[in-house]
PDB file of N, CA and C in Angstrom:
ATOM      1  N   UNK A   1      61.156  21.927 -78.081  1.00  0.00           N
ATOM      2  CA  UNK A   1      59.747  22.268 -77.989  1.00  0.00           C
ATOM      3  C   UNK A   1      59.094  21.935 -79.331  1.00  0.00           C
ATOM      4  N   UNK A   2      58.183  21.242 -79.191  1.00  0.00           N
ATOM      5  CA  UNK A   2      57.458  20.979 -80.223  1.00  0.00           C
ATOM      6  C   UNK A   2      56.441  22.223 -80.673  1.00  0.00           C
ATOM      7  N   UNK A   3      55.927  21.813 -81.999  1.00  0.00           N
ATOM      8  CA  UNK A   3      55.098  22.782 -82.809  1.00  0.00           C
ATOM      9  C   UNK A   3      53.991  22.552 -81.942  1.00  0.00           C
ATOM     10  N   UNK A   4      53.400  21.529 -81.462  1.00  0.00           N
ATOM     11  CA  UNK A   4      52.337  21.823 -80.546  1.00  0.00           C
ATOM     12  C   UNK A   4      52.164  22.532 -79.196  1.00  0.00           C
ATOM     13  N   UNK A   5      53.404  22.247 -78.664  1.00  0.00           N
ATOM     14  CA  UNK A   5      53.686  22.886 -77.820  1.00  0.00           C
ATOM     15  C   UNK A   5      53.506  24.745 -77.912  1.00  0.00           C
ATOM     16  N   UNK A   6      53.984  25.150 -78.718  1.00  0.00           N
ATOM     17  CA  UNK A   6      54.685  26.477 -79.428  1.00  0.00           C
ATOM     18  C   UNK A   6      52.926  27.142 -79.274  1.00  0.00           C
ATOM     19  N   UNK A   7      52.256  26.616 -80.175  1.00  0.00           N
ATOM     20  CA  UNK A   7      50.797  26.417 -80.564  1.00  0.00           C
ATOM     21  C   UNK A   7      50.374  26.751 -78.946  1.00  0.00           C
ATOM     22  N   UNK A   8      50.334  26.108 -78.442  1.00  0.00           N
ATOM     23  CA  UNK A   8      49.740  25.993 -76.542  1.00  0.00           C
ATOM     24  C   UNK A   8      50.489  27.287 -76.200  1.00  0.00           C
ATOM     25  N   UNK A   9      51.914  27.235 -76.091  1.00  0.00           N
ATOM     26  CA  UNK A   9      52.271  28.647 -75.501  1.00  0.00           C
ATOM     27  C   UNK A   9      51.853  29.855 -76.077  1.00  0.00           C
ATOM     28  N   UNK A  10      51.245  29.911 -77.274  1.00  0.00           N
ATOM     29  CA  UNK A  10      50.947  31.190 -77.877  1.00  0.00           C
ATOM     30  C   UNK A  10      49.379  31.461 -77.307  1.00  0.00           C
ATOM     31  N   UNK A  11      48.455  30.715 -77.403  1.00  0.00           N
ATOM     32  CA  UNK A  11      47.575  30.812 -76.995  1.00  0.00           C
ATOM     33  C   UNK A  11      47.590  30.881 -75.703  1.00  0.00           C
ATOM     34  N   UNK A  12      47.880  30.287 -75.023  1.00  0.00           N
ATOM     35  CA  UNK A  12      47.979  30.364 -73.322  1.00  0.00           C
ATOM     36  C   UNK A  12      48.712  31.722 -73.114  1.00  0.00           C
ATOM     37  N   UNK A  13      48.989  32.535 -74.261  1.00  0.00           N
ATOM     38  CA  UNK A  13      49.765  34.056 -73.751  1.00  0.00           C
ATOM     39  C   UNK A  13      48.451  35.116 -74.007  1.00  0.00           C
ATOM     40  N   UNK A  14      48.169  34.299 -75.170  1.00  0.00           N
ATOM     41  CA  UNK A  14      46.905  35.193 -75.919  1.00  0.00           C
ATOM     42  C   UNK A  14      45.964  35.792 -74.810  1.00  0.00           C
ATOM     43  N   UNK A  15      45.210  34.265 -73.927  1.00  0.00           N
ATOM     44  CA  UNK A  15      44.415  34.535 -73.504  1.00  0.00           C
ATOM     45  C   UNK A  15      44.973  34.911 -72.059  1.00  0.00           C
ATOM     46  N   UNK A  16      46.083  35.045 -71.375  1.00  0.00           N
ATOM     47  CA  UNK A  16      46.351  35.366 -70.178  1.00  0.00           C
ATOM     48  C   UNK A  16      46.241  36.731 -70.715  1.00  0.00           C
ATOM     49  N   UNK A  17      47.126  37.461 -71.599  1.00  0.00           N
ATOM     50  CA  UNK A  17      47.235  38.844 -71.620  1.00  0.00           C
ATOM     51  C   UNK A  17      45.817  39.552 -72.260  1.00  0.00           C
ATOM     52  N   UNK A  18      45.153  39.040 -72.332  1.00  0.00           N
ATOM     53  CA  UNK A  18      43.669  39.280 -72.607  1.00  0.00           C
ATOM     54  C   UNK A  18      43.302  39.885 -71.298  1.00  0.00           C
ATOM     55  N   UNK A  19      43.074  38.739 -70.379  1.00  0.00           N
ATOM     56  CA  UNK A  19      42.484  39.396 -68.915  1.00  0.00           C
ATOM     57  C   UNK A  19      43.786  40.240 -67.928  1.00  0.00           C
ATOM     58  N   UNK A  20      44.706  40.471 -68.544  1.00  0.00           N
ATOM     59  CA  UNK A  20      45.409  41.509 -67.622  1.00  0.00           C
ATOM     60  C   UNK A  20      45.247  42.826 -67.751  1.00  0.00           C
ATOM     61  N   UNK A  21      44.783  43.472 -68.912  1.00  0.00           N
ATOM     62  CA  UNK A  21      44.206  44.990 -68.642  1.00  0.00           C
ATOM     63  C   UNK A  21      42.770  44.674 -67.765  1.00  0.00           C
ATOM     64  N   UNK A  22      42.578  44.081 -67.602  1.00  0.00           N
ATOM     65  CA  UNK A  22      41.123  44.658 -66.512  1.00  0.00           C
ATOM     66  C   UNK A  22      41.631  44.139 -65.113  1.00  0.00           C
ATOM     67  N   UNK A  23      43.005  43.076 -65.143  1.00  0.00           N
ATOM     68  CA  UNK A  23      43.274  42.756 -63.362  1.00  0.00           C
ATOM     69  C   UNK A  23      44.015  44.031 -63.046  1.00  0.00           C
ATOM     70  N   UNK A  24      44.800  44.342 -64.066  1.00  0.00           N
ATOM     71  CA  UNK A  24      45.698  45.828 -63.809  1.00  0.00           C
ATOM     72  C   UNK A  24      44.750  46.708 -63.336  1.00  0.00           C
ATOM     73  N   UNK A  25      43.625  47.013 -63.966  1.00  0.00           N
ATOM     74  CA  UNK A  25      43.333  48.480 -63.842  1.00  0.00           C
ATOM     75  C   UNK A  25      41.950  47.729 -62.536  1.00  0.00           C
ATOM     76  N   UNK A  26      41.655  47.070 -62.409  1.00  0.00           N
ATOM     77  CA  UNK A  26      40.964  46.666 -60.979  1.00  0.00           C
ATOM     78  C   UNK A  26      42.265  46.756 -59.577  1.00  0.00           C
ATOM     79  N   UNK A  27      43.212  45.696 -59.903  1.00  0.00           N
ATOM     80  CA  UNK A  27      43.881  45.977 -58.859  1.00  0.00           C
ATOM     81  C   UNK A  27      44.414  47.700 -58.690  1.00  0.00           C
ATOM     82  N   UNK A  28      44.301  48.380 -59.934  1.00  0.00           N
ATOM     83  CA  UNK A  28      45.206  49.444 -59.101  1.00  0.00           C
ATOM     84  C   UNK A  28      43.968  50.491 -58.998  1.00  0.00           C
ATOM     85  N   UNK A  29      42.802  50.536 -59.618  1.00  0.00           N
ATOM     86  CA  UNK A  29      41.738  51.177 -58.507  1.00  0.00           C
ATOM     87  C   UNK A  29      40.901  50.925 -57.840  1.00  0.00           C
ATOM     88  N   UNK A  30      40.878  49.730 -57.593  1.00  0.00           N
ATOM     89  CA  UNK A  30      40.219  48.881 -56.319  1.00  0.00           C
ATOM     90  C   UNK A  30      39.113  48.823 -56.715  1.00  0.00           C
ATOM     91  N   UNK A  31      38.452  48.884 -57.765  1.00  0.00           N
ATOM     92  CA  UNK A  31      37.097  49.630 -58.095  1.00  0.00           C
ATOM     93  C   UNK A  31      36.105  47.678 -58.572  1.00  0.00           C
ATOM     94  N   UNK A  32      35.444  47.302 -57.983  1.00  0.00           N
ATOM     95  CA  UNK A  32      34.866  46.093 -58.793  1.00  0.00           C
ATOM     96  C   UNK A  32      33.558  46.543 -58.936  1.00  0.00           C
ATOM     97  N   UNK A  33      33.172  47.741 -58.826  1.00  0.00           N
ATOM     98  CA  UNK A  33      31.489  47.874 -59.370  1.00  0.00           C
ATOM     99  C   UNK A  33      31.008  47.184 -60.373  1.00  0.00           C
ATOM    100  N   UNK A  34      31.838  47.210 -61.509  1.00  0.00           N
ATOM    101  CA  UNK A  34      31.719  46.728 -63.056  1.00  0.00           C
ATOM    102  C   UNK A  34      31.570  45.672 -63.658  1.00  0.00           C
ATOM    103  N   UNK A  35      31.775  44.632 -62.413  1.00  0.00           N
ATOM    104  CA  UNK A  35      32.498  43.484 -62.330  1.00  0.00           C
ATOM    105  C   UNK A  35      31.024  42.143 -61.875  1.00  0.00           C
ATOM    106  N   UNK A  36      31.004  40.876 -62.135  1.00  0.00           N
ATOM    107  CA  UNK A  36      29.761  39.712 -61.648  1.00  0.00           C
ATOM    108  C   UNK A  36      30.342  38.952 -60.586  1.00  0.00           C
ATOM    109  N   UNK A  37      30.087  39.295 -59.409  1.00  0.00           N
ATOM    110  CA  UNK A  37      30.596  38.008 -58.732  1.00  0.00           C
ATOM    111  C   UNK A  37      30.361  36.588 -58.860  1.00  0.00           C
ATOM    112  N   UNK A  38      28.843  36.374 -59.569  1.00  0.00           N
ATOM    113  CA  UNK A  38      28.926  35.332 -59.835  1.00  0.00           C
ATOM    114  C   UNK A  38      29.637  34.730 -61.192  1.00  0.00           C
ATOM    115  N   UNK A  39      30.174  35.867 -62.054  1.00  0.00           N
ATOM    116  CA  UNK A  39      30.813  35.467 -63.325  1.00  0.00           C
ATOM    117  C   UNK A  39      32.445  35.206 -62.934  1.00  0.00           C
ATOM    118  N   UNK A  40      32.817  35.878 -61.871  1.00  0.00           N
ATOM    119  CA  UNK A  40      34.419  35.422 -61.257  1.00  0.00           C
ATOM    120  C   UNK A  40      34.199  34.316 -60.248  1.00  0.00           C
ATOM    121  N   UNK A  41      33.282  34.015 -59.722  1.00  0.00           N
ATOM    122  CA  UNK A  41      33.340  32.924 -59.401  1.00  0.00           C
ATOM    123  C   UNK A  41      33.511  31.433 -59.770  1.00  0.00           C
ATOM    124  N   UNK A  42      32.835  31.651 -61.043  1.00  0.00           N
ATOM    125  CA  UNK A  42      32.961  30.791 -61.984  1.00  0.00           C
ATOM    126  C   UNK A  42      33.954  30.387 -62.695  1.00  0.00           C
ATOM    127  N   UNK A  43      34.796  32.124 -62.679  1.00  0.00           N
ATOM    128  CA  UNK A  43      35.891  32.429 -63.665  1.00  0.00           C
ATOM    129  C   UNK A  43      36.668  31.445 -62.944  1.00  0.00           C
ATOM    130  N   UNK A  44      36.849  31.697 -61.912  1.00  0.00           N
ATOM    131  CA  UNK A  44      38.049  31.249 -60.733  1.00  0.00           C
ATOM    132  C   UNK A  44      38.076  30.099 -60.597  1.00  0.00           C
ATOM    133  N   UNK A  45      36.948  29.371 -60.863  1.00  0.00           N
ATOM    134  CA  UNK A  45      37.124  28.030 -60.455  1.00  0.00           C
ATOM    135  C   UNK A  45      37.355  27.795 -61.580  1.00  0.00           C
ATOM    136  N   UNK A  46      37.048  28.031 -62.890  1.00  0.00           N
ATOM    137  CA  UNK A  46      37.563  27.288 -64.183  1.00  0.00           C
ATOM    138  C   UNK A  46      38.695  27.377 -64.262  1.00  0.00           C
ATOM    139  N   UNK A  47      39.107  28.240 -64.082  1.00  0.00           N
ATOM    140  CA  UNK A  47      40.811  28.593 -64.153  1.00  0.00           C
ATOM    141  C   UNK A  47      41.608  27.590 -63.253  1.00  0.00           C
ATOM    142  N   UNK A  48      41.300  27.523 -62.110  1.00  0.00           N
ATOM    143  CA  UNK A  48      41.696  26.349 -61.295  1.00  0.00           C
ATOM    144  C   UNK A  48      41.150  25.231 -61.698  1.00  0.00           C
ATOM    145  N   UNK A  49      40.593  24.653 -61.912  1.00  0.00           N
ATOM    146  CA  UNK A  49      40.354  23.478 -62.651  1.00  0.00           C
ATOM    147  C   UNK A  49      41.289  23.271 -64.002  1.00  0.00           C
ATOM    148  N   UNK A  50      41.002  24.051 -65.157  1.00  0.00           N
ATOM    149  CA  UNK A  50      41.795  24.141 -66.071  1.00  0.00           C
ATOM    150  C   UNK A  50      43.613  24.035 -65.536  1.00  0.00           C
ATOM    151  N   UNK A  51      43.944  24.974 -64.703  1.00  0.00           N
ATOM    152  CA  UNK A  51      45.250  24.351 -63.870  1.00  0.00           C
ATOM    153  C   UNK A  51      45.633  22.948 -63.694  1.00  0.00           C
ATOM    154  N   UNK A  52      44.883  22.290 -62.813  1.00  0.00           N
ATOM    155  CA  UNK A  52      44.757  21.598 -62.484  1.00  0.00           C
ATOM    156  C   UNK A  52      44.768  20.011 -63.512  1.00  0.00           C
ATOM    157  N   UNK A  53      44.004  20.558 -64.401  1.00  0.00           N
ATOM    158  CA  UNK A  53      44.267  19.863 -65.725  1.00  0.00           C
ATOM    159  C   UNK A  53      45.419  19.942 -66.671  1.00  0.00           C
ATOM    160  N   UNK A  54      45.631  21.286 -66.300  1.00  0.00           N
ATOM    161  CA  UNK A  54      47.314  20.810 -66.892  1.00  0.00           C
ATOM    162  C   UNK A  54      48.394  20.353 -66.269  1.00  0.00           C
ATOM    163  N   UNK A  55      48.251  20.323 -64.837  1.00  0.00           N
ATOM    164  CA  UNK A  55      48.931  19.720 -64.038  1.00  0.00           C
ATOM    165  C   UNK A  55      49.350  17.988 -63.880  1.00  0.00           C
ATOM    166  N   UNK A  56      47.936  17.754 -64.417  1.00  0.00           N
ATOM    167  CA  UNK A  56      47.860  16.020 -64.514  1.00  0.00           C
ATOM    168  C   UNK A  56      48.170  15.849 -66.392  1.00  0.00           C
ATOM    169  N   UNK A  57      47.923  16.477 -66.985  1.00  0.00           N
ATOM    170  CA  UNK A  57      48.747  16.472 -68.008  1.00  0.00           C
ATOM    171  C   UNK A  57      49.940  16.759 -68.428  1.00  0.00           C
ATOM    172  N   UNK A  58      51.220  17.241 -67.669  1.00  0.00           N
ATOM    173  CA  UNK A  58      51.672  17.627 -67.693  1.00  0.00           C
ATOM    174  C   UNK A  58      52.417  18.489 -68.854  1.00  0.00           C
ATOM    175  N   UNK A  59      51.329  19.959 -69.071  1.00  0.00           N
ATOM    176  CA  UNK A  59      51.334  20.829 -70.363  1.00  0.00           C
ATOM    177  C   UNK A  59      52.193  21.889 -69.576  1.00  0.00           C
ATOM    178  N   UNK A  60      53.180  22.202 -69.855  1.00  0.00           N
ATOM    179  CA  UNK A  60      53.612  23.887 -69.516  1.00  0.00           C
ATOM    180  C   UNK A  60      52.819  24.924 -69.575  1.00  0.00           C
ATOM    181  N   UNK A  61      52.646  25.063 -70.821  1.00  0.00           N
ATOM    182  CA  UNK A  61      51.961  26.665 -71.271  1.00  0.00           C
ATOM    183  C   UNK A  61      50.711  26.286 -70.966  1.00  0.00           C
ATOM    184  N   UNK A  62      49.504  25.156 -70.445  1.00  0.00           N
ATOM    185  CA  UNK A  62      48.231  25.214 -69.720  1.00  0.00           C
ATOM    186  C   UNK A  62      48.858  25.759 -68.536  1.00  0.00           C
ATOM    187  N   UNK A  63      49.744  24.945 -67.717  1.00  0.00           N
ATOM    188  CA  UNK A  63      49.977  24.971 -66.546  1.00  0.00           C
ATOM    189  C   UNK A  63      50.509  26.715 -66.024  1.00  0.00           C
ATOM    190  N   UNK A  64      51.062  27.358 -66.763  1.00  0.00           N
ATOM    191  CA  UNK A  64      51.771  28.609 -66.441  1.00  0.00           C
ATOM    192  C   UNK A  64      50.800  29.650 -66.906  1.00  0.00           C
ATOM    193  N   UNK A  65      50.166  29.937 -67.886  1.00  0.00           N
ATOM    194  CA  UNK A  65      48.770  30.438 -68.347  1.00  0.00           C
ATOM    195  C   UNK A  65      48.045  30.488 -67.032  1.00  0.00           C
ATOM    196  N   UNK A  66      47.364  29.448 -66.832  1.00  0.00           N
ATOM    197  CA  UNK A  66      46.585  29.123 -65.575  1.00  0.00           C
ATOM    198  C   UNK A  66      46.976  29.475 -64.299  1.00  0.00           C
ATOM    199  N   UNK A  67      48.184  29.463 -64.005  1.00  0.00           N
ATOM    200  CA  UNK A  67      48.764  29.357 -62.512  1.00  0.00           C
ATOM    201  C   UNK A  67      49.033  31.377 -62.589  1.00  0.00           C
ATOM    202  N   UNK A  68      48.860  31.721 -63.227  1.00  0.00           N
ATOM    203  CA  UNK A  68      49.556  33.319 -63.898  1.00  0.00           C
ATOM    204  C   UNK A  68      47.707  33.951 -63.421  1.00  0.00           C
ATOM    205  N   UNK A  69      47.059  33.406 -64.440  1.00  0.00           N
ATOM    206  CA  UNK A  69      45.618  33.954 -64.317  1.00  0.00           C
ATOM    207  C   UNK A  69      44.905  33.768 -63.015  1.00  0.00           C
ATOM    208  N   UNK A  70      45.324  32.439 -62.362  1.00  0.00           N
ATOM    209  CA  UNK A  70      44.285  32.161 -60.970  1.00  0.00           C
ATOM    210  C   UNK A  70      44.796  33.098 -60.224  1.00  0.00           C
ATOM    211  N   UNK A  71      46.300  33.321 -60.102  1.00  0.00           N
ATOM    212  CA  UNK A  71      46.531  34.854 -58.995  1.00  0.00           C
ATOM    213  C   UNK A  71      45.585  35.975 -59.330  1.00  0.00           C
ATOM    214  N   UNK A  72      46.158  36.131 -60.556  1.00  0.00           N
ATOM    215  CA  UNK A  72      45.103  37.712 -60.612  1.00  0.00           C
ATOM    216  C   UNK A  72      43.424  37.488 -60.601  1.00  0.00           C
ATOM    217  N   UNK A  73      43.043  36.818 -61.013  1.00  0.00           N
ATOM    218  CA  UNK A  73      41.738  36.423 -60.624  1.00  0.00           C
ATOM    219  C   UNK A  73      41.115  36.080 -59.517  1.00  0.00           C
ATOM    220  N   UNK A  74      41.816  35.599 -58.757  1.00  0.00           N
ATOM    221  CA  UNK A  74      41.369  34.911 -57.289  1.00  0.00           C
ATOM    222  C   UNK A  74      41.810  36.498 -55.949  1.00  0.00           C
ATOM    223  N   UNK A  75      42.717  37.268 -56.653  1.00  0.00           N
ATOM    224  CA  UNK A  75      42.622  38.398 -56.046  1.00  0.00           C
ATOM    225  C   UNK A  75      41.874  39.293 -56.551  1.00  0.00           C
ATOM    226  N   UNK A  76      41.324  39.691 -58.000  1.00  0.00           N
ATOM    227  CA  UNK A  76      39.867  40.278 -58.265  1.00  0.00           C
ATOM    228  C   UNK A  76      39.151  39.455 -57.175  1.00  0.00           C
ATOM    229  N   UNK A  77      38.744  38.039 -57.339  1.00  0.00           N
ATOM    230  CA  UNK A  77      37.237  37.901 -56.611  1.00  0.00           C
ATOM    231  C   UNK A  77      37.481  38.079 -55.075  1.00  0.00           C
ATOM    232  N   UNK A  78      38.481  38.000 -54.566  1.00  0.00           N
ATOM    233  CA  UNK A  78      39.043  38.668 -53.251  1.00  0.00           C
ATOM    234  C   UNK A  78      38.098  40.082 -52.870  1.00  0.00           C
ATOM    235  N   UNK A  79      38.688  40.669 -53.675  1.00  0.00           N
ATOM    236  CA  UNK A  79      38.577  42.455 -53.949  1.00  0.00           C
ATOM    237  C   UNK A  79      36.811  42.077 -53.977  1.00  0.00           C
ATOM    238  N   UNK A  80      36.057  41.726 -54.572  1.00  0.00           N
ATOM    239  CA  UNK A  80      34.708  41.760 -54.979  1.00  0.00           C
ATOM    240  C   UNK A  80      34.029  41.166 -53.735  1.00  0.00           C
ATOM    241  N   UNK A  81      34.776  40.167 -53.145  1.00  0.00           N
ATOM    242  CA  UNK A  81      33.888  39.865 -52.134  1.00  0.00           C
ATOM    243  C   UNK A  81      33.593  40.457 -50.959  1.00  0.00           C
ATOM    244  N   UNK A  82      35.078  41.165 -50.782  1.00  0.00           N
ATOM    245  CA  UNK A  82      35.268  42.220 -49.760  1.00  0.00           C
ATOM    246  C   UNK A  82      34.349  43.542 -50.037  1.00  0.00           C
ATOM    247  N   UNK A  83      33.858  43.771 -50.922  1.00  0.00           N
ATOM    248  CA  UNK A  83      33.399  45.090 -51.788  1.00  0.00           C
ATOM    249  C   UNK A  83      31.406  44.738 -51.682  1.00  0.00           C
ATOM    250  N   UNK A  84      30.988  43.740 -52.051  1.00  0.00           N
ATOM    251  CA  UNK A  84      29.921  43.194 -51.875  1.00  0.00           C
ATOM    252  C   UNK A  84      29.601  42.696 -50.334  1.00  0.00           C
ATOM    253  N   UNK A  85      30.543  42.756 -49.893  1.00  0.00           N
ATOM    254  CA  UNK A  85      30.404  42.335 -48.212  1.00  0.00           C
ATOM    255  C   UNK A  85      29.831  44.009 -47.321  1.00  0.00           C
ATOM    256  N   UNK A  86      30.994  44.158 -47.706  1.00  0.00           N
ATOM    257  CA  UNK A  86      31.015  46.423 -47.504  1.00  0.00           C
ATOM    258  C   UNK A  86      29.561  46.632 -47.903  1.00  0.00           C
ATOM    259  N   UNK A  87      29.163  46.453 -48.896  1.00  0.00           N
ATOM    260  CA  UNK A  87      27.966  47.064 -49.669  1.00  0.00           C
ATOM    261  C   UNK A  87      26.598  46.475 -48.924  1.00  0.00           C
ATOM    262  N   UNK A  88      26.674  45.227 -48.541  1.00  0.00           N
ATOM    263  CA  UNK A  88      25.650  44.551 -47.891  1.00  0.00           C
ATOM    264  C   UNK A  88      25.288  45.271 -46.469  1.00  0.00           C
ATOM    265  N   UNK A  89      26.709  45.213 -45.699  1.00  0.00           N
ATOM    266  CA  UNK A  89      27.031  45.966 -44.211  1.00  0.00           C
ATOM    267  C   UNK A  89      26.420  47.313 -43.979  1.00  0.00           C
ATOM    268  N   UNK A  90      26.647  47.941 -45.025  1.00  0.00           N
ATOM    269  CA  UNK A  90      25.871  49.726 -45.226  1.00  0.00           C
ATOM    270  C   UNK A  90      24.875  49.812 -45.453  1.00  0.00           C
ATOM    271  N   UNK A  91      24.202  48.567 -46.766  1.00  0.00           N
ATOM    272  CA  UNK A  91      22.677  48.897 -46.622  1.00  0.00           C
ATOM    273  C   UNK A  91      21.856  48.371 -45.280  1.00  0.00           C
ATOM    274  N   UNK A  92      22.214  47.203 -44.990  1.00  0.00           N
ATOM    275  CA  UNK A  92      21.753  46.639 -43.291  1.00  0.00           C
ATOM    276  C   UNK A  92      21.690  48.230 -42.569  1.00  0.00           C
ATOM    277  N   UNK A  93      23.008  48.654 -42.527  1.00  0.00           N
ATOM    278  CA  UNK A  93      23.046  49.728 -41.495  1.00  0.00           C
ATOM    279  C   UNK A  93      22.190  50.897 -41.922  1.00  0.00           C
ATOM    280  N   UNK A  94      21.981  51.328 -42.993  1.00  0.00           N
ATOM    281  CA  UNK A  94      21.206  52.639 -43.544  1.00  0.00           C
ATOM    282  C   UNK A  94      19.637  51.803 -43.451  1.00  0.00           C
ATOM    283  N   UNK A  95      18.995  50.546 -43.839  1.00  0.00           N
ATOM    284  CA  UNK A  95      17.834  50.652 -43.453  1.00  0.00           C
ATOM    285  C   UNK A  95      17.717  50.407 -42.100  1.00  0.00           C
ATOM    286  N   UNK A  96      18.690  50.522 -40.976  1.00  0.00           N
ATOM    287  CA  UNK A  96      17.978  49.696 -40.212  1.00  0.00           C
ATOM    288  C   UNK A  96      18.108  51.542 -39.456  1.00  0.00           C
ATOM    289  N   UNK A  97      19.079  51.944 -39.716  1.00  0.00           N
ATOM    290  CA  UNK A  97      19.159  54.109 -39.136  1.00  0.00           C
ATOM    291  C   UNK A  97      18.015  54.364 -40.064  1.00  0.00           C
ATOM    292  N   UNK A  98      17.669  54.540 -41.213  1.00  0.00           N
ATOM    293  CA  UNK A  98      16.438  54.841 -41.719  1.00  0.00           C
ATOM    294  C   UNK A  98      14.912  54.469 -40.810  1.00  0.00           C
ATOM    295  N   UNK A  99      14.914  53.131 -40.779  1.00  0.00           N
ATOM    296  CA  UNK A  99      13.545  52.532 -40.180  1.00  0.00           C
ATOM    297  C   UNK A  99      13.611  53.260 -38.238  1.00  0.00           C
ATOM    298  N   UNK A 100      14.390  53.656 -38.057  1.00  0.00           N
ATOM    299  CA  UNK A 100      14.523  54.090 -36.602  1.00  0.00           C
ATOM    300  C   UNK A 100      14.375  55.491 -36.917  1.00  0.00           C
ATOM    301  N   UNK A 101      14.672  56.175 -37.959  1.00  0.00           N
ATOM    302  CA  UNK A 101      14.426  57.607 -38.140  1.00  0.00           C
ATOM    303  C   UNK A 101      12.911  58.014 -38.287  1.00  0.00           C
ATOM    304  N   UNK A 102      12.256  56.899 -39.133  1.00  0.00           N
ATOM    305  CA  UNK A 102      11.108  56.712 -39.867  1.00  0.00           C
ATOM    306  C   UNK A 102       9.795  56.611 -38.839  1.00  0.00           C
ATOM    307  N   UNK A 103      10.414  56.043 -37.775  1.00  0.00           N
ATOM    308  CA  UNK A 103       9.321  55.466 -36.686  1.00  0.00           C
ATOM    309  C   UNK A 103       9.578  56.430 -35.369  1.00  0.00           C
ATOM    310  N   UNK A 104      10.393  56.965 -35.210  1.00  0.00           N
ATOM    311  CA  UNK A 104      10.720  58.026 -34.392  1.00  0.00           C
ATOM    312  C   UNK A 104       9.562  59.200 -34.025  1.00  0.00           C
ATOM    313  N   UNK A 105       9.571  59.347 -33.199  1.00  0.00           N
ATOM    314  CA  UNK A 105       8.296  60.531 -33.054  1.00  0.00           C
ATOM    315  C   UNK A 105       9.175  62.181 -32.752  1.00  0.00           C
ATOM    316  N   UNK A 106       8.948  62.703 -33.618  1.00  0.00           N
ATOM    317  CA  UNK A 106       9.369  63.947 -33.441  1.00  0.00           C
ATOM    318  C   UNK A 106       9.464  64.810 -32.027  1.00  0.00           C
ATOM    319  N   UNK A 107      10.253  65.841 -32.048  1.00  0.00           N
ATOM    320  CA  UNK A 107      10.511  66.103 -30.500  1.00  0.00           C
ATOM    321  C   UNK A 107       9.966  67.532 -30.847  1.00  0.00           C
ATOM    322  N   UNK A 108       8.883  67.209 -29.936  1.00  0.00           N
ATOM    323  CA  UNK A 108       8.206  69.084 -30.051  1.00  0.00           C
ATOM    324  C   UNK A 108       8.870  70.012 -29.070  1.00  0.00           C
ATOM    325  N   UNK A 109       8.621  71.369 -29.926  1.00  0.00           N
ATOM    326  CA  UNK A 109       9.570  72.208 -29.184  1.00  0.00           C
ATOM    327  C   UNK A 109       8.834  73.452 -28.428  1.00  0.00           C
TER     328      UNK A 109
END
């Protein structure tokens, strides 16, 4: 292994173990309030791209960095889309039981 190499694997650890306290503590409380879907979207595809680029380069530590991060990332934006989907579904449903509550004529007694 070369010194450049060495160089690539350290950094490619740096920044994987960077984003694993927030995939840890998302995956284990399911929680993405906190979170941009449009900033993991982005995330996700760079990361796959960046893969992808080390793939045709053939770099290890791009390639294993990357292939390490797109799991946990691509299952955050999983989690977020499912979560923003939920969130959309309830407000549809609460204005649309609201606007039927709203227009309702009271029942005299």
């Amino acid at each position: 292994m070369t010194a450049i190499d060495v160089i690539g694997l350290v950094a490619a650890t740096l920044t994987t173990a960077s984003f694993l306290p927030q995939a840890v503590m998302v995956l284990q409380t399911r929680k993405t309030d906190g979170i941009s879907l449009a900033m993991y979207l982005l995330f996700t595809s760079g990361v796959a791209v960046w893969l992808s680029y080390g793939i045709l380069i053939g770099s290890g530590p791009v390639i294993i960095a990357n292939a390490i991060t797109l799991v946990l990332a691509a299952c955050i934006l999983s989690m977020k889309v499912q979560a923003v989907r939920a969130q959309r579904r309830h407000r549809a449903y609460g204005v649309a039981q609201g606007a039927t509550l709203a227009t309702s004529a009271p029942i005299a007694s």
